[in-house]
Protein backbone atom coordinates (compact mmCIF):
# COMPACT_ATOMS: atom_id res chain seq x y z
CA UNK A 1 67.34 1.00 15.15
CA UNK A 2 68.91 3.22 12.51
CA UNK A 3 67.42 3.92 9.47
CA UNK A 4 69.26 2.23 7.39
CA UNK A 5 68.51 -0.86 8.86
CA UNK A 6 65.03 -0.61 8.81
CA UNK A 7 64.14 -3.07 5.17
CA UNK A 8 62.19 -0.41 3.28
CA UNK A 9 60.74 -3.14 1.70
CA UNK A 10 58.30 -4.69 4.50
CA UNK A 11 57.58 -0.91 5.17
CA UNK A 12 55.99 -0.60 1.91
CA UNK A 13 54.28 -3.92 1.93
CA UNK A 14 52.84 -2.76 5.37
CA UNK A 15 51.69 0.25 4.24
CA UNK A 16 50.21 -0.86 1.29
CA UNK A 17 48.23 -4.12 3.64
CA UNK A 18 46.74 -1.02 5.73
CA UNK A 19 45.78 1.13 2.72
CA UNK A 20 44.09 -2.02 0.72
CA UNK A 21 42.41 -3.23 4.15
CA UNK A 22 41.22 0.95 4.92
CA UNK A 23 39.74 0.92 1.03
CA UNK A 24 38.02 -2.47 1.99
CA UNK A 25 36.47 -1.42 5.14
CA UNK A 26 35.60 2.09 3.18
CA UNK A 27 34.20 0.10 -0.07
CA UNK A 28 32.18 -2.07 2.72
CA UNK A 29 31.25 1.10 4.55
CA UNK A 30 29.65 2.54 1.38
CA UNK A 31 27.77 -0.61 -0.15
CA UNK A 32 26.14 -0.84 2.90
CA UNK A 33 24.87 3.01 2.83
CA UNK A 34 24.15 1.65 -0.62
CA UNK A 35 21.69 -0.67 0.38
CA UNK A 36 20.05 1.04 2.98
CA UNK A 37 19.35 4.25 0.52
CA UNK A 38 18.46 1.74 -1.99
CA UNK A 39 15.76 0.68 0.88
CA UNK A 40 14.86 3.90 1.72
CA UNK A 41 13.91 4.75 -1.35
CA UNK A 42 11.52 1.88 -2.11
CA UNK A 43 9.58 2.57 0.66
CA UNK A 44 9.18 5.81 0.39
CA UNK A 45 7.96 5.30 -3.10
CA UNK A 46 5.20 2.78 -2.00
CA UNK A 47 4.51 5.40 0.54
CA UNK A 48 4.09 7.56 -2.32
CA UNK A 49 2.14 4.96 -4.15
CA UNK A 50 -0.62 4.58 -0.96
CA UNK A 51 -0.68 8.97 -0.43
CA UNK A 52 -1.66 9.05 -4.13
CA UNK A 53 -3.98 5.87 -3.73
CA UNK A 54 -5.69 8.27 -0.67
CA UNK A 55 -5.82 11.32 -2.38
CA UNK A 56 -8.20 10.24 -5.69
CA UNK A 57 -10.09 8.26 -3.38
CA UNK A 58 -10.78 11.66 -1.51
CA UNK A 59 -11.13 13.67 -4.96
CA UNK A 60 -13.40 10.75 -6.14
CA UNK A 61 -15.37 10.75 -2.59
CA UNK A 62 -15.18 14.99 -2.94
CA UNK A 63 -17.12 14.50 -6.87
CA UNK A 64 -19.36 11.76 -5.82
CA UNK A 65 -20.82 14.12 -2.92
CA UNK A 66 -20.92 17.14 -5.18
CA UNK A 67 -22.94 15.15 -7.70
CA UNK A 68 -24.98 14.25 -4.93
CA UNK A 69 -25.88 17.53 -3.53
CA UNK A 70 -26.52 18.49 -7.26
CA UNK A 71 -28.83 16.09 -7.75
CA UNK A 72 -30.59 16.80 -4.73
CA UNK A 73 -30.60 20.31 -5.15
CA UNK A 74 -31.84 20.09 -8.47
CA UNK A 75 -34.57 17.36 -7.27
CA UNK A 76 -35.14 20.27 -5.05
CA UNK A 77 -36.22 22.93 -7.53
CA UNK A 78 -38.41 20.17 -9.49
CA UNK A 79 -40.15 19.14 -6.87
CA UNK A 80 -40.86 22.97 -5.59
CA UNK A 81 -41.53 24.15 -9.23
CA UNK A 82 -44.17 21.36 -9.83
CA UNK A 83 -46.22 22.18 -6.22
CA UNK A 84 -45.52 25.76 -6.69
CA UNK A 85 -46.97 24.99 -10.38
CA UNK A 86 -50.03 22.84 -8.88
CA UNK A 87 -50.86 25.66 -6.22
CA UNK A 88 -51.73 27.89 -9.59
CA UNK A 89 -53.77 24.99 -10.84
CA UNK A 90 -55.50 24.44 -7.59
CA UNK A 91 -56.33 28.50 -7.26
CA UNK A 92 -58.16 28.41 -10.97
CA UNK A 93 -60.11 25.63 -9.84
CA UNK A 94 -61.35 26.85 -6.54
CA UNK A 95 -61.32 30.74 -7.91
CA UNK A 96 -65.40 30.91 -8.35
CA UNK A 97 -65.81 28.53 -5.22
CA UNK A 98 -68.09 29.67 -1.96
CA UNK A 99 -65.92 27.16 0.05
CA UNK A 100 -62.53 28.65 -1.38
CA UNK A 101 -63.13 31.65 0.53
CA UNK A 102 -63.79 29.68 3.74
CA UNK A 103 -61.01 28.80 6.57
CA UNK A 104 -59.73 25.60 6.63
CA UNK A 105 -59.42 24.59 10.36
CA UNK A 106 -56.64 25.09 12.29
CA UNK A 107 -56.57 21.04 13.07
CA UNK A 108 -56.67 19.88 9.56
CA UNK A 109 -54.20 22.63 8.43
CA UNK A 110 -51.63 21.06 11.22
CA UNK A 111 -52.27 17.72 10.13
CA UNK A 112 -51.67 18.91 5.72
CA UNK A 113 -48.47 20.88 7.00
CA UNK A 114 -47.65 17.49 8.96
CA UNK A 115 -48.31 15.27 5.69
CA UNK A 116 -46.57 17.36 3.70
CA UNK A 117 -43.23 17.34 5.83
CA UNK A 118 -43.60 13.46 6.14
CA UNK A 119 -43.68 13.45 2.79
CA UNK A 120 -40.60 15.92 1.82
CA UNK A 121 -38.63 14.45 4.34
CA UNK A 122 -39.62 10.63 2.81
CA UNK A 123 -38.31 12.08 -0.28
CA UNK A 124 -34.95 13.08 1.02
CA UNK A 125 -34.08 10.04 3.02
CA UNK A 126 -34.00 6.00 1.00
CA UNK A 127 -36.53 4.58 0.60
CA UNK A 128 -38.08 2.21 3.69
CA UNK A 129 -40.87 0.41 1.82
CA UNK A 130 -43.37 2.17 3.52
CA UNK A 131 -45.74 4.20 1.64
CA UNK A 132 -46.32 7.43 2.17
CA UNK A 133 -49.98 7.47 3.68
């Protein structure tokens, strides 16, 4: 075949059925990278969503502790300023006392020092219902 007997004609019509069918498969090609970005980014924004969810429940959880070992702390000091304040109180009242100078046994000392951590340590944990005695 010579070239002028090829019919420029159906060349062109050729040529142009390949280019329109390349843009289609191109235009198809890019919707669906579209949608899959478009898919992407929805769940990485719920993802973002849930990290943000997690991280004030941690601050919150972080504050609520703090105020916790505040309150304790401070529960802390009252409770040591009012026995160290008591103590003074007790001293006056025992200062002119014959039995003030006296011992107390070793026995009943263990068992005070006993009472007394049952009761700090009641103090610190809920409450069971039980009293204290």
């Amino acid at each position: 075949m010579s070239l002028s007997r090829v019919k420029w004609g159906a060349v062109t019509i050729t040529g142009l059925l390949l280019l329109v069918i390349a843009l289609g498969v191109i235009l198809r090609l890019q919707s669906l990278s579209k949608a899959l970005l478009t898919q992407q980014n929805r769940q990485l924004a719920q993802e973002k969503v849930s990290a943000e969810m997690i991280a004030n429940n941690v601050l919150r959880a972080t504050v609520l502790f703090s105020d916790i070992a505040q309150a304790t702390h401070n529960a802390n000091q009252v409770s040591n300023a009012e026995s160290e304040r008591r103590v003074v109180v007790i001293r006056k009242l025992v200062k002119g006392s014959s039995c003030a100078t006296e011992l107390v046994p070793r026995p009943a000392a263990d068992q005070l020092r006993a009472h007394r951590d049952k009761v700090r340590t009641g103090s610190a944990s809920t409450d069971t219902g039980e009293s204290a005695g």
